[in-house]
Protein backbone atom coordinates (compact mmCIF):
# COMPACT_ATOMS: atom_id res chain seq x y z
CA UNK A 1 0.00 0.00 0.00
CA UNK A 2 1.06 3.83 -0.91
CA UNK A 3 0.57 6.49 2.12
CA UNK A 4 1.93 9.82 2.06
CA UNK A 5 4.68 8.64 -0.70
CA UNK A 6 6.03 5.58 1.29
CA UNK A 7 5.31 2.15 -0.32
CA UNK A 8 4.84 -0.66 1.94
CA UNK A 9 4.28 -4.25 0.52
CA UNK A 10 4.21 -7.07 2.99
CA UNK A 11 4.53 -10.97 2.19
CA UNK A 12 2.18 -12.92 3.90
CA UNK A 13 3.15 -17.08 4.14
CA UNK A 14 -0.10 -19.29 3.47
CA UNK A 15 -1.13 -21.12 6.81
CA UNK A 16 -0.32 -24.44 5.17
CA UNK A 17 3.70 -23.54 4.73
CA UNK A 18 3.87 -21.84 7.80
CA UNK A 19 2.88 -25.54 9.29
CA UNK A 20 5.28 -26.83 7.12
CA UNK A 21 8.64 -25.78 9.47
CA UNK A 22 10.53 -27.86 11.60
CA UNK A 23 10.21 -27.02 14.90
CA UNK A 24 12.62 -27.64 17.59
CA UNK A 25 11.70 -30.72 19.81
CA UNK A 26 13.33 -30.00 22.91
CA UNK A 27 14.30 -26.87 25.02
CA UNK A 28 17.77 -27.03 26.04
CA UNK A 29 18.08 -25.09 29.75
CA UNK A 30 18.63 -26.10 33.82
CA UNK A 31 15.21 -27.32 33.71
CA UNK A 32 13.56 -30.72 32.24
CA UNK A 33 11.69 -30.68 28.93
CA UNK A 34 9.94 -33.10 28.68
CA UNK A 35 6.15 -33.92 29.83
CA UNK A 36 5.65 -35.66 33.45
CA UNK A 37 4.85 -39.47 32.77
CA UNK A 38 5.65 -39.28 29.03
CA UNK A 39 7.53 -41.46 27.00
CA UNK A 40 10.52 -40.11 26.84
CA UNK A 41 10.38 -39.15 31.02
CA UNK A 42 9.61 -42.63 31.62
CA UNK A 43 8.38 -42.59 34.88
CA UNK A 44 5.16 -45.08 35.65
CA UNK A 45 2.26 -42.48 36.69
CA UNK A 46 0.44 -45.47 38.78
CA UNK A 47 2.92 -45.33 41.27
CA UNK A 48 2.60 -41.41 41.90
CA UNK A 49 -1.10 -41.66 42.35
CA UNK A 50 -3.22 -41.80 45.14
CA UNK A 51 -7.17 -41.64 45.71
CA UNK A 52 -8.29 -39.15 48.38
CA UNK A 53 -11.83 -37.75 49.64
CA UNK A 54 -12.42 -34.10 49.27
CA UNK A 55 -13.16 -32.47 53.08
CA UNK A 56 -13.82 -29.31 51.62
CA UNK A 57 -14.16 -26.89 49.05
CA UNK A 58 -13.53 -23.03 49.32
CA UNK A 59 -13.50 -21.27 45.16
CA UNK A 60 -9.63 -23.30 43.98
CA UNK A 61 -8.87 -24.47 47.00
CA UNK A 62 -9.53 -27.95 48.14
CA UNK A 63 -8.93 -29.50 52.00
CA UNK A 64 -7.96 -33.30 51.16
CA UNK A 65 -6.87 -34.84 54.67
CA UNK A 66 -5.11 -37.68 52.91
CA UNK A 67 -2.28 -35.07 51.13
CA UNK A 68 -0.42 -34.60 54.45
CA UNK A 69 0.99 -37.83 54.41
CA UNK A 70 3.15 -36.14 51.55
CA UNK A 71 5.76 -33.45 51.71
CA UNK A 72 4.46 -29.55 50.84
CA UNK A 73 4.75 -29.39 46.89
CA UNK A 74 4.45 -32.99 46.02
CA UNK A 75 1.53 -32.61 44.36
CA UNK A 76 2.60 -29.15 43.17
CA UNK A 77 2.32 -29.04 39.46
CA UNK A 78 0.73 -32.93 39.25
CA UNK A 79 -3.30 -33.22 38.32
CA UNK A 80 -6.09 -34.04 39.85
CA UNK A 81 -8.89 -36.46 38.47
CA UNK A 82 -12.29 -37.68 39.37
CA UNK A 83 -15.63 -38.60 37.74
CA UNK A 84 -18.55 -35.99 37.20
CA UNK A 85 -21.78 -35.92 35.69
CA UNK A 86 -20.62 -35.62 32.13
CA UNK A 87 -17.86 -38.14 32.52
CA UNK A 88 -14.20 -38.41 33.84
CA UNK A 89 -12.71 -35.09 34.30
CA UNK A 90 -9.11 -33.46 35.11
CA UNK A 91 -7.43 -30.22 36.55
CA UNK A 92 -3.93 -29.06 37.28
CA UNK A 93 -2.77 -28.25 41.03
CA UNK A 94 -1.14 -25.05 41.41
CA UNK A 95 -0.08 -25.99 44.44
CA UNK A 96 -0.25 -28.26 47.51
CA UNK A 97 0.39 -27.32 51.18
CA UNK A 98 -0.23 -29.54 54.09
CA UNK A 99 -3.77 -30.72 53.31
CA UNK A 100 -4.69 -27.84 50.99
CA UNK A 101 -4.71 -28.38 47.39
CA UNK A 102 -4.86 -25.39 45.16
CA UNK A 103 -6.48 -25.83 41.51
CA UNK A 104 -4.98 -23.70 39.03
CA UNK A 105 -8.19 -22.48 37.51
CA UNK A 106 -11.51 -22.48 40.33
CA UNK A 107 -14.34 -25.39 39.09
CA UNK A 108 -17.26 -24.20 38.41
CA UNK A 109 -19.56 -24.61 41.11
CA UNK A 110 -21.04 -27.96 42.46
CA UNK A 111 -18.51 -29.96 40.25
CA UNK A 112 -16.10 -30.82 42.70
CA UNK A 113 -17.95 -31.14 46.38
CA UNK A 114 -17.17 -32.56 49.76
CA UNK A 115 -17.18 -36.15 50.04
CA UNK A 116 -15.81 -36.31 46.30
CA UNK A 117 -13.37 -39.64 45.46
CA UNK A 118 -10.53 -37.68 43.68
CA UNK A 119 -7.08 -39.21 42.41
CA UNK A 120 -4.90 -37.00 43.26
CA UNK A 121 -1.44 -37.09 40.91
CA UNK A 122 2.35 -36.15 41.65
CA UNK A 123 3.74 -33.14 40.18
CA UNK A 124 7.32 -32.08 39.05
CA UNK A 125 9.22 -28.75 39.77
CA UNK A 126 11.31 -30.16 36.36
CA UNK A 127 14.44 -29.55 38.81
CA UNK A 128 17.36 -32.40 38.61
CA UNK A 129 17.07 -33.10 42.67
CA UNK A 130 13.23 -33.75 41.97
CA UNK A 131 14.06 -35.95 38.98
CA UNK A 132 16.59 -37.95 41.24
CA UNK A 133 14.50 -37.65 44.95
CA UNK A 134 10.84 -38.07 43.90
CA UNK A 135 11.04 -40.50 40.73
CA UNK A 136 14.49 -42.12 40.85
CA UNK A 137 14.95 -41.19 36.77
CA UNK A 138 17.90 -38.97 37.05
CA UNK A 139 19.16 -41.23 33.92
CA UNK A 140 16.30 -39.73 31.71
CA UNK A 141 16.47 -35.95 33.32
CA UNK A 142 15.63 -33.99 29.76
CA UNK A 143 16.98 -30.75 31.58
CA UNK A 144 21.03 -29.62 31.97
CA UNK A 145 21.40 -28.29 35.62
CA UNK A 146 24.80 -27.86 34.81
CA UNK A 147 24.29 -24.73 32.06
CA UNK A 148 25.74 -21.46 33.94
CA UNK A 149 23.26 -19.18 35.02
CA UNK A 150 25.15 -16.52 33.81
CA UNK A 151 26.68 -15.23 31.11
CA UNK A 152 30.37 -13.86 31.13
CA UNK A 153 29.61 -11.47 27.74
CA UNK A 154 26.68 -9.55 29.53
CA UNK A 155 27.72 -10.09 32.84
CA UNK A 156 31.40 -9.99 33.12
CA UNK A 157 34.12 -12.41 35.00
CA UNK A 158 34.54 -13.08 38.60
CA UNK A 159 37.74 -13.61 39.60
């Protein structure tokens, strides 16, 4: 287009090549890339899971007694499942303190109730000492703790 005496043209890719690129498969930083329980992580969900009764419900949070017979966070980051109305359903944890289990988005209301059979799911921080403390898979950690977390160009040398 022509405004004022500048000329702009743009090049627009169709949808279908822009689909067409290779895209990078794995992130390489301190953290682990890949997903919780997949293939390449490895690790057998069924022995991460437990089945719990909601106590109570209060907007995202949840009060399941059975959670504090696992350390704060275990469950930070994991899932947790149970059947509705409609069918099985699923939602991620935020986070998980004592018996307190915070959803990452709130449930709509009457969905998830007191006296509710949940499974509740382990998460992961994607930090090496998880990998090797909680699931034993330090062999298939998809992160590289050992990557400097800074950089001597920007940051200069200490001596």
């Amino acid at each position: 287009f022509v405004q004022n005496g500048s000329v702009a043209e743009v090049r627009v890719a169709s949808p279908r090549k822009l689909t067409n690129r290779p895209c990078p498969a794995r992130n390489f930083g301190g953290r682990c890339s890949l997903s919780l329980y997949g293939s390449l992580c490895g690790v057998d969900p069924t022995g991460f899971r437990i089945t719990a009764e909601v106590a109570e419900v209060q907007g995202r949070q949840l009060v399941v007694p059975a959670a504090t017979e696992f350390a704060d966070g275990y469950f930070s980051g994991g899932s947790i499942s149970f059947v509705s109305r409609t069918g099985r359903e699923a939602r991620s944890i935020a986070s998980h303190l004592s018996d307190v289990i915070e959803l990452s988005i709130a449930p709509p209301s009457g969905l998830i109730y007191s006296g509710l059979e949940v499974e509740l799911q382990a998460g992961c921080d994607r930090t090496y000492g998880t990998c090797v403390s909680r699931f034993a898979n330090s062999n298939r950690f998809g992160g590289f703790p050992n990557i400097p977390t800074t950089n001597p160009t920007t940051d200069g040398v200490n001596p």
